[in-house]
Protein backbone atom coordinates (compact mmCIF):
# COMPACT_ATOMS: atom_id res chain seq x y z
CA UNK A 1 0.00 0.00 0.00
CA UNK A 2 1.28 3.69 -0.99
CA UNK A 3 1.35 5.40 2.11
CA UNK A 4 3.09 8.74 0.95
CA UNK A 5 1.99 11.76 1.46
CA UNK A 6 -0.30 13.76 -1.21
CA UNK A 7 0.31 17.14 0.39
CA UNK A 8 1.30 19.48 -2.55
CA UNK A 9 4.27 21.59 -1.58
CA UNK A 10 3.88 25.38 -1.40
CA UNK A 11 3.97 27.45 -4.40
CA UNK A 12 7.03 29.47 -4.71
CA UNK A 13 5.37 33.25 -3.44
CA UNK A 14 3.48 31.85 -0.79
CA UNK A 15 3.08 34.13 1.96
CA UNK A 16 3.49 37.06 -0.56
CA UNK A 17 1.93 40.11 -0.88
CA UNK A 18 2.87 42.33 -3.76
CA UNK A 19 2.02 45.49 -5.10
CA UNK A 20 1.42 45.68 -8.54
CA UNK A 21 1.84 49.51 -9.58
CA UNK A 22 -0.48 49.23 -12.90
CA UNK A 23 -3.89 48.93 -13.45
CA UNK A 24 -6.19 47.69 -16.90
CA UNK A 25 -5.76 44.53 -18.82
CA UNK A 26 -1.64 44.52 -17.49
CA UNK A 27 -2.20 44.63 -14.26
CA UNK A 28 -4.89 41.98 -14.41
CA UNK A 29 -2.49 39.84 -15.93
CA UNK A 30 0.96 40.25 -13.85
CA UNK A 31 -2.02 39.46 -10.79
CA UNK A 32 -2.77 36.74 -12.13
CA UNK A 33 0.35 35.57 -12.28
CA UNK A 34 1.40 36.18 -8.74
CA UNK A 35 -1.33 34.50 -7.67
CA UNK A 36 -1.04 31.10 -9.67
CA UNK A 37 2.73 31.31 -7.58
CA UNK A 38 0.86 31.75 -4.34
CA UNK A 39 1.22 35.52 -3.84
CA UNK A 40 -1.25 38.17 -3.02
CA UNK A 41 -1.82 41.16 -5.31
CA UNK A 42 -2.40 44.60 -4.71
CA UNK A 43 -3.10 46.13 -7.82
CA UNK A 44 -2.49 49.86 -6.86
CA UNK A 45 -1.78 52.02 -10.33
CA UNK A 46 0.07 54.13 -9.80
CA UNK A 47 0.58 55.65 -13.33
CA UNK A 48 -1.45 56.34 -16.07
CA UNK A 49 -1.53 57.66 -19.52
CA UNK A 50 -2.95 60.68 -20.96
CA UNK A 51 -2.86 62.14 -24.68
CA UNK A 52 -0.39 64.48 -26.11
CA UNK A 53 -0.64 67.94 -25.34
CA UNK A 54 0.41 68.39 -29.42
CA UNK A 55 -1.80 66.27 -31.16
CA UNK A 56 -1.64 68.28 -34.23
CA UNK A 57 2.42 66.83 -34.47
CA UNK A 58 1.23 63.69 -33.55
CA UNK A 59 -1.58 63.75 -36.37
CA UNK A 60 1.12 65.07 -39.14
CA UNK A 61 3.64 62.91 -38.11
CA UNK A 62 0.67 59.31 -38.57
CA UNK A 63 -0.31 61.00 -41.79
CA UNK A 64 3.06 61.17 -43.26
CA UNK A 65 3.14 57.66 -41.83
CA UNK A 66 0.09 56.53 -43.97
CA UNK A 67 1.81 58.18 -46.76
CA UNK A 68 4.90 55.67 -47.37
CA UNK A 69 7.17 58.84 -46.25
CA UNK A 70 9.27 56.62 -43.69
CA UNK A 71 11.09 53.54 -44.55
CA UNK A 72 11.07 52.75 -40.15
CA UNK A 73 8.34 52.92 -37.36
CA UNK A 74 9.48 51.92 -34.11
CA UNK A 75 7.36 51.24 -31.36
CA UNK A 76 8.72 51.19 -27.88
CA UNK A 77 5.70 50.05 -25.81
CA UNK A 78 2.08 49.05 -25.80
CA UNK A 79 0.91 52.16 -24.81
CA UNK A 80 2.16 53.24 -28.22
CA UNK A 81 0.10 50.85 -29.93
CA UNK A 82 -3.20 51.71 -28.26
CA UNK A 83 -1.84 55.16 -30.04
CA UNK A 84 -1.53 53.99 -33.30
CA UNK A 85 -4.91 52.23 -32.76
CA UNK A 86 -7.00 55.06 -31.60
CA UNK A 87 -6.13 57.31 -34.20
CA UNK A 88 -6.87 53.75 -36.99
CA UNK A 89 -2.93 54.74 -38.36
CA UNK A 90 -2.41 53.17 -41.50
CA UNK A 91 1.30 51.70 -42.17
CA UNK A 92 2.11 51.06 -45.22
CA UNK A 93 3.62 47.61 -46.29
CA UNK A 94 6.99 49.20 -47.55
CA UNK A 95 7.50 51.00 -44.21
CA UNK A 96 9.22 48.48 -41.62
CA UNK A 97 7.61 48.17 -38.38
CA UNK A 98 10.85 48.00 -35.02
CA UNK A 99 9.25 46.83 -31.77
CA UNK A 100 11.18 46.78 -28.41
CA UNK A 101 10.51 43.65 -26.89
CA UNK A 102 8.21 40.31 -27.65
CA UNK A 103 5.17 42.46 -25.34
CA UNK A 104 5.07 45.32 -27.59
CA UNK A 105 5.32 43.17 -30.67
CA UNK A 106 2.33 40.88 -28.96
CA UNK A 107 0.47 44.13 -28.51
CA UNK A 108 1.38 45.10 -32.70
CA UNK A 109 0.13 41.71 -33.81
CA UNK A 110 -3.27 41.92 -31.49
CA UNK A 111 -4.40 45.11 -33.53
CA UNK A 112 -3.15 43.40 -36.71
CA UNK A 113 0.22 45.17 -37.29
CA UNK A 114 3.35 43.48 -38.70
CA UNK A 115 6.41 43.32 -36.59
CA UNK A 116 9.77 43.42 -38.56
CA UNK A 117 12.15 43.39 -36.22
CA UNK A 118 12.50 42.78 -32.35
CA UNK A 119 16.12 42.96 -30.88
CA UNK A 120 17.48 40.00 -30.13
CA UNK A 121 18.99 39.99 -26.74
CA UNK A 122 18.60 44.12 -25.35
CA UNK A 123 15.36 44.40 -25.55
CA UNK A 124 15.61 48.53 -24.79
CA UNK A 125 16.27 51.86 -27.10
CA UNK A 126 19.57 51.55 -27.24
CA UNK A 127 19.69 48.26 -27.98
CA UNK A 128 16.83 48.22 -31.02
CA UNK A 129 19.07 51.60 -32.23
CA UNK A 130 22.21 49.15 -32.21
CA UNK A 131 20.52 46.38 -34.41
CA UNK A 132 18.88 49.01 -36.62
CA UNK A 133 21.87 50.90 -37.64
CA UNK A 134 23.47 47.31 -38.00
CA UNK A 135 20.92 46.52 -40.45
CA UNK A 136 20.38 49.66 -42.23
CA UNK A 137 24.35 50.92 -43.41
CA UNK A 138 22.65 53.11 -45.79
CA UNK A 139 20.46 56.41 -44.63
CA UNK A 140 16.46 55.80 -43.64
CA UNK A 141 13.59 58.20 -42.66
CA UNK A 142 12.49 56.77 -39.41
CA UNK A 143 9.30 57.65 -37.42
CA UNK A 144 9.91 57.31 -33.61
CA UNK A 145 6.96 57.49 -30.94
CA UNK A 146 7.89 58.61 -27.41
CA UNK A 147 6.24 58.96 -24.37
CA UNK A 148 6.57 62.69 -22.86
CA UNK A 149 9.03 61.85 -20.38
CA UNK A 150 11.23 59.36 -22.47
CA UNK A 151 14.93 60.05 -22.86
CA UNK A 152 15.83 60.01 -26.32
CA UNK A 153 17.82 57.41 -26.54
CA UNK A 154 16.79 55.84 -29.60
CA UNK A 155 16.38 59.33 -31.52
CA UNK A 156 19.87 59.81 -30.80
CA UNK A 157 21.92 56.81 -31.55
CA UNK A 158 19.76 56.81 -34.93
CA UNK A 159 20.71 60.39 -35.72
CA UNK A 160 24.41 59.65 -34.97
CA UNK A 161 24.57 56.54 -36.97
CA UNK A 162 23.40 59.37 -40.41
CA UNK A 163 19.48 58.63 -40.38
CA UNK A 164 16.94 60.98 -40.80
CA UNK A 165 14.78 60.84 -37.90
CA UNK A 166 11.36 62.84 -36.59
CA UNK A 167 10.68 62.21 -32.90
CA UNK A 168 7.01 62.39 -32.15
CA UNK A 169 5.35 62.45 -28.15
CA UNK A 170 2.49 59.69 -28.85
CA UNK A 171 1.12 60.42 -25.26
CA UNK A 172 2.04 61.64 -22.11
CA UNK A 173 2.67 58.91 -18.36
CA UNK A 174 0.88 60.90 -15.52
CA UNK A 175 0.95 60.24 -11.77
CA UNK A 176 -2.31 58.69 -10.20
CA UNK A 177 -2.11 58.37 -6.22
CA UNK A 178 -2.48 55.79 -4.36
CA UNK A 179 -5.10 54.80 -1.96
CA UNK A 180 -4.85 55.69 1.72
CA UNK A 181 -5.31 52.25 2.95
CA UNK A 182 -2.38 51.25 0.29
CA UNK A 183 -0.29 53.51 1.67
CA UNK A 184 -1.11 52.64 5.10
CA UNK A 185 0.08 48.95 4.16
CA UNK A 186 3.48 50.08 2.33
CA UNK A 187 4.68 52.25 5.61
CA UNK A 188 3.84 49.42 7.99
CA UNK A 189 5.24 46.79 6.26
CA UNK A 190 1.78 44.48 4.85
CA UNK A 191 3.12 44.72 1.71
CA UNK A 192 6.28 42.79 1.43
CA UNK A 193 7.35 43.59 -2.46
CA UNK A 194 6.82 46.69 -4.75
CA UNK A 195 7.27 45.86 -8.12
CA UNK A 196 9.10 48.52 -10.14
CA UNK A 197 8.45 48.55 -13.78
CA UNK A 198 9.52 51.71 -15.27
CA UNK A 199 11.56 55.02 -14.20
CA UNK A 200 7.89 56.13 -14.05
CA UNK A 201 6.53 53.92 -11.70
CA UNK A 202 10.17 54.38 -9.86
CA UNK A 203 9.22 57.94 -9.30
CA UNK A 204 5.84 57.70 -8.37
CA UNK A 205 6.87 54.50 -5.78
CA UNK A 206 9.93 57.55 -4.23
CA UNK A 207 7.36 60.26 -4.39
CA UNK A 208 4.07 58.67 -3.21
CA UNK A 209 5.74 56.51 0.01
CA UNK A 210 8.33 58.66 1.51
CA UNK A 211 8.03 55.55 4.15
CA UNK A 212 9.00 52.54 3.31
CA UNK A 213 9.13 49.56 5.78
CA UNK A 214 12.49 48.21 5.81
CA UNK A 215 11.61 44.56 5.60
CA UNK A 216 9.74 46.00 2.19
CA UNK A 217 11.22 44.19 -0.96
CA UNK A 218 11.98 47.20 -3.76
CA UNK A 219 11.94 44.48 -7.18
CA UNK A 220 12.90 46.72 -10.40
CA UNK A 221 12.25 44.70 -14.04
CA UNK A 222 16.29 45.52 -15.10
CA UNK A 223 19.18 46.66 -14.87
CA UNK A 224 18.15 49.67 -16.92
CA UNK A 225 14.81 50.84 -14.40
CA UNK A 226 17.21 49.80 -11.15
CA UNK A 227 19.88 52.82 -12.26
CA UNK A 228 16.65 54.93 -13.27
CA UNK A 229 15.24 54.39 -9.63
CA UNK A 230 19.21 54.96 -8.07
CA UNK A 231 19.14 58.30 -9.57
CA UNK A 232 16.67 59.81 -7.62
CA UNK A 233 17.24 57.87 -4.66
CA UNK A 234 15.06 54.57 -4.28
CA UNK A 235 16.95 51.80 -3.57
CA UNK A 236 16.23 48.71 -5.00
CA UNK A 237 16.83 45.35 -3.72
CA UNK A 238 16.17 42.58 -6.13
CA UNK A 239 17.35 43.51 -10.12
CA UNK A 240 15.75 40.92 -12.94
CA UNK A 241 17.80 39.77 -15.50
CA UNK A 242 15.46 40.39 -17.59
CA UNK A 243 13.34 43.12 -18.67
CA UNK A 244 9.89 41.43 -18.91
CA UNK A 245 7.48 40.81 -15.73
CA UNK A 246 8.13 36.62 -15.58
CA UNK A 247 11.67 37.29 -14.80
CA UNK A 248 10.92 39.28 -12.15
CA UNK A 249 8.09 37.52 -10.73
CA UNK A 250 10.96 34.60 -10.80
CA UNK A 251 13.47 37.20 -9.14
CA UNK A 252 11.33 37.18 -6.04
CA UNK A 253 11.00 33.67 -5.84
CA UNK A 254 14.61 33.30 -5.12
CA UNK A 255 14.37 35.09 -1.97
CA UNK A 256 12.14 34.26 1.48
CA UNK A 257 8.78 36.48 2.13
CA UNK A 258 9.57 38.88 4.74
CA UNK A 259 8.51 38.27 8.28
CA UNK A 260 5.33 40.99 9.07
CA UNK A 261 5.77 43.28 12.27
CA UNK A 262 3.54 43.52 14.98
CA UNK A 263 1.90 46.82 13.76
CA UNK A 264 1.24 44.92 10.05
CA UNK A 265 -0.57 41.77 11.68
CA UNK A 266 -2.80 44.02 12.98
CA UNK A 267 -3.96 45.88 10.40
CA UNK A 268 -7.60 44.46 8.86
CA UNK A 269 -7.34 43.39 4.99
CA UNK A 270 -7.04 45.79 2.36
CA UNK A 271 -10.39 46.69 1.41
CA UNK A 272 -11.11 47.75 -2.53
CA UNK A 273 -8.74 48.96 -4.64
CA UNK A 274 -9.66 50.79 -8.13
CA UNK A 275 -7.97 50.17 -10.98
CA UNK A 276 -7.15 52.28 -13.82
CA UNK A 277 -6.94 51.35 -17.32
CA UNK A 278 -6.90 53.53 -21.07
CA UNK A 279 -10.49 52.99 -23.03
CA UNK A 280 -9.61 52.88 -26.48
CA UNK A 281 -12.30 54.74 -28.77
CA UNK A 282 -11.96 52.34 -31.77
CA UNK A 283 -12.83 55.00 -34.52
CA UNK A 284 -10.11 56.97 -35.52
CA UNK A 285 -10.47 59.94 -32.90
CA UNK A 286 -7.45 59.76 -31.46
CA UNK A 287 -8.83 59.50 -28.29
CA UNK A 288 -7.01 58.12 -25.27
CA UNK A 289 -9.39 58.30 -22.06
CA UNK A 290 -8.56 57.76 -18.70
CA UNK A 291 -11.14 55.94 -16.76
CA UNK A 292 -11.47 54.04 -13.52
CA UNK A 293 -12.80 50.71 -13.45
CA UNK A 294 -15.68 49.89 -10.31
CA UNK A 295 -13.62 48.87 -7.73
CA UNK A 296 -12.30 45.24 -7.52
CA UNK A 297 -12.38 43.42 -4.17
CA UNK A 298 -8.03 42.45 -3.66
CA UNK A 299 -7.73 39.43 -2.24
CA UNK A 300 -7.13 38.57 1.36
């Protein structure tokens, strides 16, 4: 007779309970996530996206776009293609489509655009301007759409390397504060990882919890968003090798949960948290609106 045990062992982020500092279909997703590795999520957005204060550029720069003018389009997030969505931008099939990384090039082939090239290994500006100007010796027009707040990175390496490049803001990354009772749980300690995903969210995480428990896990997504958050002073302890959310949900793994103080056992469950999330007007509008979903009961 088998007489060992059944008991299933513990999934990896048991005990966890993260913050996850975006809201919308993303943030549903990296929850999800946590929570098939045992972890508690607490989505909490903490930024949000807005349109372009210049949408007349923005507008020239798509119809030039749907006009065969540029030989390169590259895309540096999915925020950028709920841009190109909104305003129904048509890309012609001689103009070559550069995406970042394999989530903006999922986000491309969801709305039915081509992807032509993804970097290989550095999936970041610099490294998509590095394997551009390896493939293209010879001169291109290239179309390049920023957030506000992006350095320009890719603008300039493409420039150096003798291409003609126009540098268009497809939206702008705004601050959205957190909820009291979220802040309540970062400066007592009830949240035992912030995930860091961006030199935006890096900001908002420095600026919005001037408080941080120390036993509070600071996770940035790479190396790249860890010396974005050193610069103005949040110190991060867990870097992922990789700059996509499974590596650092894997990142965390590696390390014990915190122990909880006193003061965070004894503070009730969070109760709802909103989430916020971009509603996409599918006719070409151009419309990015901000909304708030009805709040979502996070799980105890």
């Amino acid at each position: 007779m088998n007489t060992a045990s059944t008991h299933r062992p513990e999934k990896p982020l048991t005990g966890w309970r993260v913050l996850v500092p975006r809201g919308g279909p993303w943030g549903d997703g990296v929850a999800a996530t946590l929570r098939s590795q045992g972890a508690v999520p607490v989505i909490a957005p903490l930024i949000n996206f807005a349109p372009t204060d210049d949408s007349a550029t923005l507008e020239a720069a798509l119809a030039d776009l749907a006009a065969g003018r540029f030989d390169w389009l590259t895309v540096t997030s999915a925020t950028t293609v709920d841009v190109l969505y909104a305003y129904d931008a048509k890309i012609p099939d001689e103009t070559k489509i550069a995406a970042v990384g394999e989530t903006t090039a999922a986000a491309l082939s969801a709305v039915g655009y081509r992807v032509d090239l993804v970097p290989e290994s550095d999936n970041s500006a610099a490294g998509m301007a590095r394997q551009m100007n390896g493939l293209e010796p010879e001169p291109r027009r290239i179309l390049t759409l920023r957030s506000e707040i992006a350095k320009p990175v890719l603008t300039e390496m493409l420039i150096a390397a003798g291409h003609d490049v126009r540098s268009v803001v497809a939206y702008r990354t705004v601050g959205v504060p957190a909820k009291e009772n979220v802040v309540r749980d970062v400066v007592t300690g009830r949240i035992n990882a912030i995930l860091v995903t961006s030199g935006s969210v890096a900001e908002q995480v420095r600026e919005q919890f001037p408080h941080i428990a120390d036993s509070t896990v600071i996770a940035a997504i790479g190396p790249r968003t860890a010396h974005d958050a050193d610069l103005i002073g949040l110190p991060i302890h867990v870097i992922a090798p990789e700059q996509t959310i499974d590596s650092l949900i894997q990142a965390l793994e590696a390390i014990p949960v915190p122990e909880l103080t006193a003061q965070a056992l004894a503070i009730p469950a969070t109760g709802p948290v909103a989430t916020g999330t971009i509603r996409v007007d599918p006719s070409p509008t151009g419309l990015i609106e901000t909304v708030t979903e009805e709040p979502q009961e996070t799980p105890r």
